[in-house]
Protein backbone atom coordinates (compact mmCIF):
# COMPACT_ATOMS: atom_id res chain seq x y z
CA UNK A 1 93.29 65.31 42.11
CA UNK A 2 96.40 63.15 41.44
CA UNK A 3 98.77 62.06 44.24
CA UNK A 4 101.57 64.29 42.70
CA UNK A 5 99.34 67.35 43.83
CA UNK A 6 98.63 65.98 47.29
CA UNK A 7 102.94 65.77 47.61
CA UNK A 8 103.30 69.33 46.34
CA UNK A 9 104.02 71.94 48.84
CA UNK A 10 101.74 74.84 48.25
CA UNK A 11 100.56 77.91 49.71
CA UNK A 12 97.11 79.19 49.61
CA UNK A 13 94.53 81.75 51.24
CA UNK A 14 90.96 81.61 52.71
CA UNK A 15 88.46 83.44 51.27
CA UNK A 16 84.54 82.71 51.56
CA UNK A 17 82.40 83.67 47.90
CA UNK A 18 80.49 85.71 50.37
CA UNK A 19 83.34 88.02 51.38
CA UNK A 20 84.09 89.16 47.91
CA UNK A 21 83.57 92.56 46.24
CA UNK A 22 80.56 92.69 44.58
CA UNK A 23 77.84 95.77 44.13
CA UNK A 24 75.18 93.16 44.82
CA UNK A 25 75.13 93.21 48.36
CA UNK A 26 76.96 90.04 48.81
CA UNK A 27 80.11 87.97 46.91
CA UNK A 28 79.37 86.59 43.86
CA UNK A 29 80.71 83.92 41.16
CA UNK A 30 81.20 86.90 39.43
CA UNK A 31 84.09 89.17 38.02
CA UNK A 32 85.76 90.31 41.03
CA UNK A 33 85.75 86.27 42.00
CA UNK A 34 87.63 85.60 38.40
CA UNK A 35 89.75 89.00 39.13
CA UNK A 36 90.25 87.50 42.65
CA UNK A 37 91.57 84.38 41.15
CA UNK A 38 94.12 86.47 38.88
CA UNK A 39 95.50 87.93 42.00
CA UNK A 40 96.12 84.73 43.81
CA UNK A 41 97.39 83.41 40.99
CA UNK A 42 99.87 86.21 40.31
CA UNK A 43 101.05 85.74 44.68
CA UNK A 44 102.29 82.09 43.25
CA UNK A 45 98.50 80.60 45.32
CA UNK A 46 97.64 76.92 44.33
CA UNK A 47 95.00 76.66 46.74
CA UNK A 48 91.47 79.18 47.39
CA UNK A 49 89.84 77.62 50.46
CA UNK A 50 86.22 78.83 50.56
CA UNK A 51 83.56 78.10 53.34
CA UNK A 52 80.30 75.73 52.40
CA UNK A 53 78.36 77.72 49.72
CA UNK A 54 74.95 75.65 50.89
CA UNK A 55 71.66 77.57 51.24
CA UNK A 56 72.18 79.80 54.55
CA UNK A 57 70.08 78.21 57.44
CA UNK A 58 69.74 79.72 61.18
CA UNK A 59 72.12 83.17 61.46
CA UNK A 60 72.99 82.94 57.97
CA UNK A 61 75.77 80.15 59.15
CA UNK A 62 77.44 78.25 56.04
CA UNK A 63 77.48 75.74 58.70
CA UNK A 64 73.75 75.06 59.37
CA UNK A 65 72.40 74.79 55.53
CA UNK A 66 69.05 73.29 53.72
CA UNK A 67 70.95 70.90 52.01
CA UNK A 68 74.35 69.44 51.81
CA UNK A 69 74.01 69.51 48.21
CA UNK A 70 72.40 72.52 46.91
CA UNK A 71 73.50 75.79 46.61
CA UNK A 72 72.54 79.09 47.85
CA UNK A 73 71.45 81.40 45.15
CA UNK A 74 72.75 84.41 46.40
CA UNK A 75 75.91 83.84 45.18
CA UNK A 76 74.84 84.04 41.94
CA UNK A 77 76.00 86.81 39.67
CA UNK A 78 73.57 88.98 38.03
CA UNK A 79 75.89 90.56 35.51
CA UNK A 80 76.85 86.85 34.21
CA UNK A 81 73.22 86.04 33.76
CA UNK A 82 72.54 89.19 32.26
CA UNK A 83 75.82 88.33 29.74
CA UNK A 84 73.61 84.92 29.00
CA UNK A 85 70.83 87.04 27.79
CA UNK A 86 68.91 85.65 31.17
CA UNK A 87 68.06 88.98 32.05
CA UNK A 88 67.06 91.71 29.61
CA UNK A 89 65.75 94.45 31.72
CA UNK A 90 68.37 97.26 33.12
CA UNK A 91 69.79 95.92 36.56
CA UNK A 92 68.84 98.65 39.12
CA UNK A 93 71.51 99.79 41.38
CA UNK A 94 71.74 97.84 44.80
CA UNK A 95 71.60 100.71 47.34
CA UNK A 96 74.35 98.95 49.62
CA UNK A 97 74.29 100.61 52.92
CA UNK A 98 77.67 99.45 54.05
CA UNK A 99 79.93 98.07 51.18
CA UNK A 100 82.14 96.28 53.87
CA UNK A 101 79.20 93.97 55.09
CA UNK A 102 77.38 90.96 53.37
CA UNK A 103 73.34 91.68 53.67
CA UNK A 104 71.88 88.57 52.82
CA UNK A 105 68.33 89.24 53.69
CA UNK A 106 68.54 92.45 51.77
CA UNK A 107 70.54 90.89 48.78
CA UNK A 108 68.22 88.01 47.95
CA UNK A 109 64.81 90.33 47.69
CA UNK A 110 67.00 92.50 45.67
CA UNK A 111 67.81 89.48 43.55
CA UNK A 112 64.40 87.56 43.26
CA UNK A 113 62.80 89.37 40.32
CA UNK A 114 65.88 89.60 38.02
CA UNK A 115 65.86 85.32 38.71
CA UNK A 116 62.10 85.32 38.24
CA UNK A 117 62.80 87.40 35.11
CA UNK A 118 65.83 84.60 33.96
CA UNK A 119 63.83 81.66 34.72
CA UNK A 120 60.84 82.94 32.54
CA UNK A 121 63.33 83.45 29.57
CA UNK A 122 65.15 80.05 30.08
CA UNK A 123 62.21 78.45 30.28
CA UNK A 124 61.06 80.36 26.71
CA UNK A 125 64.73 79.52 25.21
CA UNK A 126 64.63 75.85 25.73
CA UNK A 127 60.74 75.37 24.92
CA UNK A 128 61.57 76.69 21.35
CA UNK A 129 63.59 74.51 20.06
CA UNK A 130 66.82 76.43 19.13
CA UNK A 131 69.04 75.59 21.72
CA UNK A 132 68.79 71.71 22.22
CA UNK A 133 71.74 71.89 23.62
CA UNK A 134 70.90 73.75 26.39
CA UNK A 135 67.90 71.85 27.03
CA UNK A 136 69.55 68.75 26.84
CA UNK A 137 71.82 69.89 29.44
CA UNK A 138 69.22 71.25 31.91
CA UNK A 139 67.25 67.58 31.66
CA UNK A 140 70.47 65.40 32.80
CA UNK A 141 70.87 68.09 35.73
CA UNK A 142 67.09 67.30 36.86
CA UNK A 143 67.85 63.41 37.27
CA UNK A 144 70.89 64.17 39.94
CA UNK A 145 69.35 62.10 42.64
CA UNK A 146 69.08 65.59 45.26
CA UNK A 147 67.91 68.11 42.67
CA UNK A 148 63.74 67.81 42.14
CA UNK A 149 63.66 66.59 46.29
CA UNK A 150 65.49 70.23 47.01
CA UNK A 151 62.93 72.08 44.49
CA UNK A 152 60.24 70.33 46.30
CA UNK A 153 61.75 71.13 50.01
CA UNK A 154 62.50 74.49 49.64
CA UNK A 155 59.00 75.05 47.67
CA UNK A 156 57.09 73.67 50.74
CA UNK A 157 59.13 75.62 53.00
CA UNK A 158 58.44 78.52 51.39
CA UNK A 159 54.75 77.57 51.45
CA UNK A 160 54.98 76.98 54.82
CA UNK A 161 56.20 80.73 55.98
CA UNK A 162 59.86 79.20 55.92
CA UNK A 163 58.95 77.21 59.08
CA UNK A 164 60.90 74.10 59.60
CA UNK A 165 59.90 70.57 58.30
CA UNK A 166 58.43 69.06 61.25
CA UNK A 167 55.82 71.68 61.85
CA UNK A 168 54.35 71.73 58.62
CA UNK A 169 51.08 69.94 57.43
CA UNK A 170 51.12 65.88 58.43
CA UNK A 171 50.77 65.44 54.67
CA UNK A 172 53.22 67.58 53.87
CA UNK A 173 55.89 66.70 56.07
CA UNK A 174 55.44 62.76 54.89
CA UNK A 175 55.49 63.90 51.17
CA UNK A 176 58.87 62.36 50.38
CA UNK A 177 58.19 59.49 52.22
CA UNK A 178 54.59 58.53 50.38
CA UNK A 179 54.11 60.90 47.95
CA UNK A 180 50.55 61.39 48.71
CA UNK A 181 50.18 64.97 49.06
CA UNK A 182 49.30 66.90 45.71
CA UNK A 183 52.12 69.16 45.09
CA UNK A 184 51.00 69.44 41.20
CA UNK A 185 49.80 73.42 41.79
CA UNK A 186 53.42 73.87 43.01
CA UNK A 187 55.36 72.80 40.36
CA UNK A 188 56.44 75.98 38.78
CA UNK A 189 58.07 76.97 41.72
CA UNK A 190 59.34 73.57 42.35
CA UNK A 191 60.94 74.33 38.45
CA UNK A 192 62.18 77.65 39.53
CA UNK A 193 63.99 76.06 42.07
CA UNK A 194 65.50 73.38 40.26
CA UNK A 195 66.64 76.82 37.74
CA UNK A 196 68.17 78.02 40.19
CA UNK A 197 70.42 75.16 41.11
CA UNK A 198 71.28 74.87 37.40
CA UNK A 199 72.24 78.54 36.83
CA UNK A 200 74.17 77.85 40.47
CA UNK A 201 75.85 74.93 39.29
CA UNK A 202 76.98 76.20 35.81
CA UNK A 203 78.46 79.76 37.31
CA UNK A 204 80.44 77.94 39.63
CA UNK A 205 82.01 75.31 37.43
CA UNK A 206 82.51 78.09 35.01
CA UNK A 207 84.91 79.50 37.83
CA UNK A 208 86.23 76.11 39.05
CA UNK A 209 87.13 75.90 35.83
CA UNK A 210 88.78 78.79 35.09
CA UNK A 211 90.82 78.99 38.65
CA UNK A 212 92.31 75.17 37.76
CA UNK A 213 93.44 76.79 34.45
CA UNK A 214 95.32 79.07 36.51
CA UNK A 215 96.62 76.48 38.76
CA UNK A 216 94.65 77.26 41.52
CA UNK A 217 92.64 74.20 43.27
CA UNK A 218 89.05 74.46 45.04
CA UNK A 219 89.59 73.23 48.51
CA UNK A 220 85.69 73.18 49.33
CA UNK A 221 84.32 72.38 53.39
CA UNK A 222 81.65 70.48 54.38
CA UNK A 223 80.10 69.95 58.46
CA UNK A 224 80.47 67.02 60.01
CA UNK A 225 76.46 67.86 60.98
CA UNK A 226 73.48 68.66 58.95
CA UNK A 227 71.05 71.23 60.45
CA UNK A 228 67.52 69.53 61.32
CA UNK A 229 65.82 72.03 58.94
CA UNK A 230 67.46 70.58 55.87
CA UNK A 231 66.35 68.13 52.95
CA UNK A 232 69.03 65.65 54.16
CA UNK A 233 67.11 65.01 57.83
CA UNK A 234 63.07 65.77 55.98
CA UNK A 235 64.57 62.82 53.32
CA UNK A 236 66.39 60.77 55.77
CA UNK A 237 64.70 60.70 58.72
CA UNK A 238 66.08 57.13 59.41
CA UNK A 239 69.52 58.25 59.68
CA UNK A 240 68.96 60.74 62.18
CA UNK A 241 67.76 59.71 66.02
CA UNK A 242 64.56 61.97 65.97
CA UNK A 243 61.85 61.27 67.95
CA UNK A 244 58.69 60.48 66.29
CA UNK A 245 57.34 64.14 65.72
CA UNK A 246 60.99 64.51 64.27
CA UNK A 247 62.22 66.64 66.83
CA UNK A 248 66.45 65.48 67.65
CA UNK A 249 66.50 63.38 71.24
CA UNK A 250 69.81 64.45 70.78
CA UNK A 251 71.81 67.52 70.26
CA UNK A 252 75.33 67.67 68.32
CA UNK A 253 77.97 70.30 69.79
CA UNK A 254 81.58 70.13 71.91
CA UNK A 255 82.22 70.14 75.72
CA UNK A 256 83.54 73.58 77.52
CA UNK A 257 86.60 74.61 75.51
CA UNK A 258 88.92 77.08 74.66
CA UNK A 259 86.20 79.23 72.91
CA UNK A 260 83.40 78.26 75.49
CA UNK A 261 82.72 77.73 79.05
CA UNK A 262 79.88 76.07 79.09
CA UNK A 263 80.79 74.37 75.31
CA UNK A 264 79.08 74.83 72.00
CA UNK A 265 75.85 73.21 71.74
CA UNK A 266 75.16 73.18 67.66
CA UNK A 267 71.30 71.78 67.90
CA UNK A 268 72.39 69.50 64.46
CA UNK A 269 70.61 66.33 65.36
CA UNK A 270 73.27 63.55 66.07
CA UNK A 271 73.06 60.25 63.75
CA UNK A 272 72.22 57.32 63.73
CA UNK A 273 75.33 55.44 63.39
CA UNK A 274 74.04 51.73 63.81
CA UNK A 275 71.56 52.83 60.57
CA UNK A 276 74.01 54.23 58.31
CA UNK A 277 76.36 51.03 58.75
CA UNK A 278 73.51 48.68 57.74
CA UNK A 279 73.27 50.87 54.73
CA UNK A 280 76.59 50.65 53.33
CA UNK A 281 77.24 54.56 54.75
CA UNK A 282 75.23 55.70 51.42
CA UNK A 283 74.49 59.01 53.38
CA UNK A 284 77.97 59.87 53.38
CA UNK A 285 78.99 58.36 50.33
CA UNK A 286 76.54 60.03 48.12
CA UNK A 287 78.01 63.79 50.03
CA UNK A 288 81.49 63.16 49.90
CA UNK A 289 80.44 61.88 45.72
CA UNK A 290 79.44 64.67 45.12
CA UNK A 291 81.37 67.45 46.71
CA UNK A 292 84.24 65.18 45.02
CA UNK A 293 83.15 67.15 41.67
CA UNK A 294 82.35 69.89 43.01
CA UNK A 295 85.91 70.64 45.00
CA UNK A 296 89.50 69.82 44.26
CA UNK A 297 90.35 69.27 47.66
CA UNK A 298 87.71 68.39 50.66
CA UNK A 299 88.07 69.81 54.08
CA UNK A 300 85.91 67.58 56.60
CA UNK A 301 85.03 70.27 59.75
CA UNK A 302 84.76 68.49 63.27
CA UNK A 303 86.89 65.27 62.06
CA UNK A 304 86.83 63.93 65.40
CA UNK A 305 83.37 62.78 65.67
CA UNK A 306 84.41 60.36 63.43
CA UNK A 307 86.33 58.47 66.35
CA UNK A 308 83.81 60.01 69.16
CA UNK A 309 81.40 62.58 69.07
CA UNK A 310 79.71 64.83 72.01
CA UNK A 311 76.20 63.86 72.30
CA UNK A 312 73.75 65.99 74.38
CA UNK A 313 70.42 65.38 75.41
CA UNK A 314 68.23 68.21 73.78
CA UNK A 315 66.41 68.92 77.41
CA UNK A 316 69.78 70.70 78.24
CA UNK A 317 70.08 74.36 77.69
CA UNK A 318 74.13 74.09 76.98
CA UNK A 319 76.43 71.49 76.00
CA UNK A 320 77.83 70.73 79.62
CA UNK A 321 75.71 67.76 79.73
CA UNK A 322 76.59 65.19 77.34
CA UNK A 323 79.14 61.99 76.38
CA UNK A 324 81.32 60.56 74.07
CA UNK A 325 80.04 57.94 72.00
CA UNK A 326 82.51 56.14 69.14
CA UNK A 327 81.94 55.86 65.84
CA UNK A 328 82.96 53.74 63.48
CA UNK A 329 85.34 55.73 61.63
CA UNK A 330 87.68 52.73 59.97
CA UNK A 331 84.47 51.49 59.13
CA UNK A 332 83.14 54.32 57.25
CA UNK A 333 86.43 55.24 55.42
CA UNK A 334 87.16 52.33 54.29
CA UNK A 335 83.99 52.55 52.58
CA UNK A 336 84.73 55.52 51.31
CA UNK A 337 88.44 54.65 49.82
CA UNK A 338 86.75 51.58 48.19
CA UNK A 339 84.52 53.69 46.32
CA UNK A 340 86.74 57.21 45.82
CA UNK A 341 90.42 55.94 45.90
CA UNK A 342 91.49 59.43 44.58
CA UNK A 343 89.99 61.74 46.56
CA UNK A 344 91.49 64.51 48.69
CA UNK A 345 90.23 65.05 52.23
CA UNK A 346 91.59 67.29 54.85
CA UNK A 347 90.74 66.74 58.06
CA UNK A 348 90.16 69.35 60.51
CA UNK A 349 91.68 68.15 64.04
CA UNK A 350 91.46 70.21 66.13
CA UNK A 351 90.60 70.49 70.13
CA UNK A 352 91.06 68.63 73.03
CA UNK A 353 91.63 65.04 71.41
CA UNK A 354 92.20 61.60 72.42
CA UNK A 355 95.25 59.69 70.94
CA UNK A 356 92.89 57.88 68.85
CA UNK A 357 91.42 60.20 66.79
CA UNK A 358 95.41 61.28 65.33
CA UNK A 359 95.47 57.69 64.45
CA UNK A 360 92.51 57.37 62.50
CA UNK A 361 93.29 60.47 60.46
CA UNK A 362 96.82 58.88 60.07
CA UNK A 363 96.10 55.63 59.11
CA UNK A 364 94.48 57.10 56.25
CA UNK A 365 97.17 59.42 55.55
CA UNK A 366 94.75 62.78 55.81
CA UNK A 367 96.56 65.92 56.42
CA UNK A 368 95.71 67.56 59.80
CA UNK A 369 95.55 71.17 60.91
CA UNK A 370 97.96 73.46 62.85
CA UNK A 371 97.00 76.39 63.93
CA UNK A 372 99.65 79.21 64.61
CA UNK A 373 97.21 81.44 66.87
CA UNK A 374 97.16 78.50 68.78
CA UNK A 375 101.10 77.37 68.93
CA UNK A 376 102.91 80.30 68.17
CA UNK A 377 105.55 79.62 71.41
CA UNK A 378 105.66 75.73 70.26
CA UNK A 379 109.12 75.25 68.84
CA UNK A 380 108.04 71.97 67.66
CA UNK A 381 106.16 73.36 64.78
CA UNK A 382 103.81 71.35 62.21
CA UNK A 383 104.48 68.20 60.63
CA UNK A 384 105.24 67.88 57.09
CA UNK A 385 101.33 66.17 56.38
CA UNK A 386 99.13 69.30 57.69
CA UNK A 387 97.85 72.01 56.46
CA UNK A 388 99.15 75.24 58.74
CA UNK A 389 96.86 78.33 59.07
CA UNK A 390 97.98 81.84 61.14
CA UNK A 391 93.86 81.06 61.91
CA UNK A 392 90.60 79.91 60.59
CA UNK A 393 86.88 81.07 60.23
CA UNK A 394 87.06 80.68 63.74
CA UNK A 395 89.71 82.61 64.78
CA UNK A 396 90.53 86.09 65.66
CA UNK A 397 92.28 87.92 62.77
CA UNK A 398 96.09 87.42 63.67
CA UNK A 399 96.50 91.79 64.37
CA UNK A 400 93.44 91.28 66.41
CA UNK A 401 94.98 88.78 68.23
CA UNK A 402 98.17 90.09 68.47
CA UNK A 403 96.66 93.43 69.99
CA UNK A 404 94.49 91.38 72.85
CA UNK A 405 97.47 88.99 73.87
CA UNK A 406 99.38 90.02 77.80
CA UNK A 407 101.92 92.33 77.59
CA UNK A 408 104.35 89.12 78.78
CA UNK A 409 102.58 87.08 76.16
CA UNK A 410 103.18 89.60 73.50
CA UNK A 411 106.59 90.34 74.64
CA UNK A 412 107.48 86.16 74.07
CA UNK A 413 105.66 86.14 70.65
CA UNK A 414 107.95 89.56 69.27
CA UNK A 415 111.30 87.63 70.08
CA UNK A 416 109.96 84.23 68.50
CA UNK A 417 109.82 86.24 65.56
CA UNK A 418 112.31 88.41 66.01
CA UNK A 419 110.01 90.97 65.42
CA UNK A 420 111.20 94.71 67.13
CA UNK A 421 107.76 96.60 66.39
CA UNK A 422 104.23 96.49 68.00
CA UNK A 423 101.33 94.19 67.05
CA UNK A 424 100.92 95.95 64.06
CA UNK A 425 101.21 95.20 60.35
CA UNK A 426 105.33 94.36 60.24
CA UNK A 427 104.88 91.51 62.88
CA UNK A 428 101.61 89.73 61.33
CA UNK A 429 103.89 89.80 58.29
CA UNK A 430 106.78 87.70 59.59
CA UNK A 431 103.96 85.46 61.24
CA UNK A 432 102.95 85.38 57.83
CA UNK A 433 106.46 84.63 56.61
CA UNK A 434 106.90 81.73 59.15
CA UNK A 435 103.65 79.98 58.15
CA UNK A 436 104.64 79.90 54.62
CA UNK A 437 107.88 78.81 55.40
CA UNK A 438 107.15 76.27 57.68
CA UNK A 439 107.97 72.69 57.13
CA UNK A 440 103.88 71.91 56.46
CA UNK A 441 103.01 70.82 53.31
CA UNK A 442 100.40 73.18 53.02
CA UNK A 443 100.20 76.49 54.18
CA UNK A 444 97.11 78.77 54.14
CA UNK A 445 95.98 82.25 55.43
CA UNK A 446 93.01 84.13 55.55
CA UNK A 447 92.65 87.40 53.07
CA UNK A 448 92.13 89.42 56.52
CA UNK A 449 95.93 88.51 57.49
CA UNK A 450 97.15 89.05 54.36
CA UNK A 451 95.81 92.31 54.72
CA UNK A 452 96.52 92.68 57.74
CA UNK A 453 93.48 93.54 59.45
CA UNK A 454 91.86 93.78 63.17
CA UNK A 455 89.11 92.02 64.52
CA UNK A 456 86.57 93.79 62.64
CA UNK A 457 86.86 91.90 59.67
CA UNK A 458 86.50 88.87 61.48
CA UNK A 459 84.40 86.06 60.31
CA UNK A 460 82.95 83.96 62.96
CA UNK A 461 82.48 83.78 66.90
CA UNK A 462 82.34 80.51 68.32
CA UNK A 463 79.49 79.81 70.79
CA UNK A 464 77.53 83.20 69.18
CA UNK A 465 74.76 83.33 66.92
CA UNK A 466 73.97 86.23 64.41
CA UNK A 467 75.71 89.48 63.26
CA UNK A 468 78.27 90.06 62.78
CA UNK A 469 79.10 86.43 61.99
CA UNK A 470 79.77 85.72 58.35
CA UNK A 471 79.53 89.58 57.46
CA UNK A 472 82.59 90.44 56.82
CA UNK A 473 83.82 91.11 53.19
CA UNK A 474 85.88 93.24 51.06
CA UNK A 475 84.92 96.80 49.74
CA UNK A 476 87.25 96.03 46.92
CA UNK A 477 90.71 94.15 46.12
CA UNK A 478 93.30 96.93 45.34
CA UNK A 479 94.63 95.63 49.23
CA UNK A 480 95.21 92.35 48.05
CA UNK A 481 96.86 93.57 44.99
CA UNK A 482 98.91 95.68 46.46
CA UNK A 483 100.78 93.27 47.97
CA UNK A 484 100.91 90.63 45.23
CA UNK A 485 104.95 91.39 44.77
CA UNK A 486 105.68 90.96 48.14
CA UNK A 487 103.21 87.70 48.88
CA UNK A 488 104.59 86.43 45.71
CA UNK A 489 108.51 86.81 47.19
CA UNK A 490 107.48 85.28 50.38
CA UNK A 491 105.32 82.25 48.48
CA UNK A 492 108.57 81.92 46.26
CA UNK A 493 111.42 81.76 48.84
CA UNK A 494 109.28 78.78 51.09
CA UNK A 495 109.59 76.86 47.91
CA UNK A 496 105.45 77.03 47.30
């Protein structure tokens, strides 16, 4: 990422892998993600914004993963591997009960035996001799620091009925601290695993690659949090304030909000700050490292707890109960700018904040986030270094919005845009046309707006756990390219 691209103005849209097109049940790296990329492209897009593409933990959340490095293998594309020679045998037709509705459960037995099948083959191709190459490859990916310690985790898991950490075997659990505990009858799983993270890692930078042909840049997010069931708290259990059956004393979340009365109480166990600073922050160094390659751009959710962060005792039920602690943010960064001078974070600010969390992000220059759902009778508008969104992940879909807001509410928002129609499609477009216009550097919009949807192809609930969150996808794109000629117009005249 070079500093002319961070001064660019540029439009984009949001758009998880998951909500894709795809007849396997889920969105893949596949051919609807490279035709997606053509269609962006073809709008006058420099920016796809996805969601974290980590294995799925608790409620299939992107946002409560197994690892902060690894990758969920659901997203990878059958037909691809099939293309590799991976998989010989006919693919069998995923019987997809609802086509507008990731299945994840569903998807990944319906995937396992085409990826035992690919794994048995790879493992014949590279034991023979004739691709070296290949081989070669696959042995510098198994000395990346996370990938055998993720093939081991999610091996004993699996041994372990998919049970969190702490409540397996003694043994077990202290296996990556003393390496006592025979794993040598697991460690052709432990190799399929490690596969798997290869074939992940090569589909993906196979489309990374192709989208930044195309001009488009991979603006990637990663929590703030881990989730407790995750290699990053089973490896680090010093960073973490656990108590000593590694259960959290303390529970990550925010105080009663906008989206919740009684707040959001995450259960991601809160660190241990003092720790991290004695070790040169090599927890977050090592993360940010390596999403670096992985992303073009790096959204950072929950920025404040950077400056102070909500910490709850776990005894309490919801996240009324809690305080601010500080962190030390300036601390941390300038770590981080010591080691990565180039890299591109965004930082995602929003909420009730103190003063002081707007001047850590600006002392280091990071755009910010404006949120039109959330200002749309401001006059003030963004400023020039943020990223402006009609909403997130988190937000309603703007129609849906549009269609729950007060009749004197709605009445305010149709003259702000000059708008003489009802919350319908011709009034989310000149929203549309007034984020991309706006004087924000960076303007980006979910594929539901641009579509023009309601709330039924919303993405995520705050404060709720389970479906529908993070089902939502696309029965195909013929919507989106419909209205390439008049995104690209609108892209074109805000000078994008």
């Amino acid at each position: 990422m070079t500093m002319d691209a961070k001064n660019k103005r540029m439009g984009g849209v949001l758009m998880p892998i998951s909500s894709l097109p795809s007849a396997e049940g889920v969105g893949t790296f596949g051919k609807e993600a490279y035709r997606f990329v053509d269609i962006i492209s073809d709008m006058g897009m420099k920016i796809w914004q996805i969601l974290p593409l980590n294995p799925l933990g608790y409620g299939n959340s992107p946002y409560q993963p197994f690892s902060s490095y690894a990758g969920d293998p659901v997203y990878l594309d059958l037909g691809l591997m099939a293309e590799d020679g991976l998989i010989k045998s006919k693919l069998s037709k995923y019987e997809n009960a609802d086509p507008k509705k990731a299945d994840y459960t569903k998807t990944a037995a319906y995937k396992a035996p085409y990826f035992r099948e690919a794994f048995e083959n790879f493992k014949y191709r590279i034991a023979d001799g004739k691709e070296d190459a290949l081989r070669a490859e696959y042995d510098a990916f198994k000395t990346i620091f996370w990938v055998r310690p993720y093939g081991i985790f999610i091996t004993l898991k699996a041994k372990n009925d998919m049970r969190c950490w702490n409540e397996w075997p003694q043994e077990e659990q202290d296996y990556i601290i003393d390496g006592k505990f025979d794993i040598t009858p697991y460690e052709d799983d432990i190799e399929y695993a490690v596969f798997l993270q290869f074939m992940f890692c090569k589909q993906w930078n196979r489309l990374k690659e192709y989208a930044n042909k195309k001009g488009i840049l991979l603006m990637g997010d990663i929590p703030f949090y881990v989730g407790i069931d995750s290699l990053d708290v089973w490896q680090g259990r010093k960073n973490f304030l656990l108590d000593k059956d590694g259960h959290p004393r303390f529970i990550a979340g925010v105080p009663p909000d906008y989206f919740s009365e009684t707040g959001q109480r995450w259960g991601n166990p809160i660190y241990d700050w003092d720790q991290l600073e004695a070790d040169g922050f090599k927890f977050w160094l090592d993360r940010l490292s390596y999403s670096a390659k992985l992303y073009d751009i790096i959204r950072i959710d929950h920025f404040r707890a950077f400056d102070t962060f909500w910490k709850i005792p776990s005894s309490c039920p919801t996240a009324v109960e809690g305080e601010w602690i500080e962190a030390p943010g300036y601390k941390l960064f300038d770590a981080v700018y010591a080691n990565m001078p180039d890299i591109f974070i965004v930082a995602e600010d929003l909420g009730d904040l103190r003063p002081e969390v707007l001047v850590l992000r600006d002392h280091y220059k990071l755009p910010g986030m404006y949120i039109e759902q959330f200002s749309a009778l401001d006059k003030k508008g963004p400023a020039e270094n943020q990223l402006i969104y009609t909403g997130t992940h988190d937000n309603q879909t703007t129609l849906g919005w549009l269609k729950d807001l007060d009749k004197k509410t709605l009445g305010k928002v149709k003259r702000r845009f000059l708008s003489f129609t009802g919350p319908g499609e011709k009034l989310v477009w000149k929203i549309l046309n007034h984020v991309y216009k706006s004087k924000a550097r960076f303007a980006i919009v979910p594929a539901f707006d641009l579509l023009a949807l309601d709330d039924a192809a919303r993405l995520n609930t705050p404060g709720t756990v389970g479906s529908p969150n993070w089902e939502w996808r696309l029965e195909n794109l013929d919507g989106l390219k419909d209205r390439v000629s008049m995104t690209k117009k609108m892209i074109t005249e805000s000078g994008r």
